[in-house]
Protein backbone atom coordinates (compact mmCIF):
# COMPACT_ATOMS: atom_id res chain seq x y z
CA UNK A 1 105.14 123.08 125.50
CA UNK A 2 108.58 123.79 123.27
CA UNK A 3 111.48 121.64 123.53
CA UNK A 4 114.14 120.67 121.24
CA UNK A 5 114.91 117.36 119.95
CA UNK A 6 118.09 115.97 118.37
CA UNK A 7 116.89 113.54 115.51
CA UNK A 8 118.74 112.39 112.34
CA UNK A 9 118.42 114.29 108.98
CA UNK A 10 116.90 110.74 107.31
CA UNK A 11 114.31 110.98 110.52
CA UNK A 12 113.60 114.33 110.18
CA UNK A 13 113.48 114.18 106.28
CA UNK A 14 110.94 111.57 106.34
CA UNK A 15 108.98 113.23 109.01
CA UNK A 16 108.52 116.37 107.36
CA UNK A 17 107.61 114.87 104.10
CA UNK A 18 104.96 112.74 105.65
CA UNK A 19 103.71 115.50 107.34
CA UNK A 20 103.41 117.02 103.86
CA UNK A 21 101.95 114.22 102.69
CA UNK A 22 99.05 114.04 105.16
CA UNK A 23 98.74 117.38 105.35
CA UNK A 24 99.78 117.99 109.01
CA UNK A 25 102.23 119.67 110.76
CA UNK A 26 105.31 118.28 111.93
CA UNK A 27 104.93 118.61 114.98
CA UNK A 28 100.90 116.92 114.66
CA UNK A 29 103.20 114.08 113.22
CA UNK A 30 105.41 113.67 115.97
CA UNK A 31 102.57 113.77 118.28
CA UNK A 32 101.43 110.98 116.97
CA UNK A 33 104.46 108.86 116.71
CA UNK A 34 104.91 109.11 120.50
CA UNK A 35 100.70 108.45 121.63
CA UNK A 36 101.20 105.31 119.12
CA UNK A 37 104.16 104.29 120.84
CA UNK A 38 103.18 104.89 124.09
CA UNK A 39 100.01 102.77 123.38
CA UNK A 40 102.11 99.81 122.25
CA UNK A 41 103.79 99.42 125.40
CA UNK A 42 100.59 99.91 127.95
CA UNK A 43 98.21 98.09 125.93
CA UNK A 44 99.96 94.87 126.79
CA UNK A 45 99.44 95.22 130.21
CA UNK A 46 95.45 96.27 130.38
CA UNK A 47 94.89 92.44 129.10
CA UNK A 48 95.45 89.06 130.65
CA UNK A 49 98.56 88.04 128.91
CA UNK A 50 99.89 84.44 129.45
CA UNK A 51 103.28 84.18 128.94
CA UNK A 52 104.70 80.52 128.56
CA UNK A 53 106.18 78.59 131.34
CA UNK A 54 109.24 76.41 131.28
CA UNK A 55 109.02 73.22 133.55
CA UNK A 56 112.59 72.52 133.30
CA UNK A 57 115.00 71.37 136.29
CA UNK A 58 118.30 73.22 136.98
CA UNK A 59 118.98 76.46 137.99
CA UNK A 60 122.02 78.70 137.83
CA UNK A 61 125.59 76.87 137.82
CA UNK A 62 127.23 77.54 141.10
CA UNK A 63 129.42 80.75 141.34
CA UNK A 64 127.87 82.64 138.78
CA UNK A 65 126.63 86.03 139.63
CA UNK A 66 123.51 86.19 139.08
CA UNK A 67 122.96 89.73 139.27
CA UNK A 68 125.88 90.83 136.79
CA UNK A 69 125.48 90.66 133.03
CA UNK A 70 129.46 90.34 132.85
CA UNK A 71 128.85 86.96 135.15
CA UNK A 72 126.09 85.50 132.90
CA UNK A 73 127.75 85.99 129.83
CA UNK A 74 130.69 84.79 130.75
CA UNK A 75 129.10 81.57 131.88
CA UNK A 76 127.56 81.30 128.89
CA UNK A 77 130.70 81.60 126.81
CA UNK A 78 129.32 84.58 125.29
CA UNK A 79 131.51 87.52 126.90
CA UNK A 80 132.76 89.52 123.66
């Protein structure tokens, strides 16, 4: 399939002269940047991954939104 992409001239740049590097094409190296990425962020879920739990009381402090970003940040003191 063709399509177009909008990258950055440093992106491209060092794209192309990988590809050179390795012998490729460009586009055999772009191929290959998105099937690693896209293996990066299935993999993680295939395994059992434990994730820590915090056993801490508390909860949300009354009137804050929950749901907006804005609300949260601003309860945290943190709404720049």
């Amino acid at each position: 399939m063709k399509t177009t992409l909008d990258i950055s001239d440093q992106l491209f740049t060092d794209a192309k002269a990988l590809a050179t590097q390795q012998r490729a094409s460009l586009t055999r190296v772009i191929e290959q940047g998105i099937q690693l990425r896209l293996r990066s962020e299935v993999a993680p879920q295939r395994g059992k991954l434990r994730l820590p739990m915090l056993k801490g009381r508390g909860g949300l402090v009354a009137g804050v939104d929950s749901l907006s970003n804005k609300a949260m940040l601003t309860a945290l003191g943190d709404d720049t």
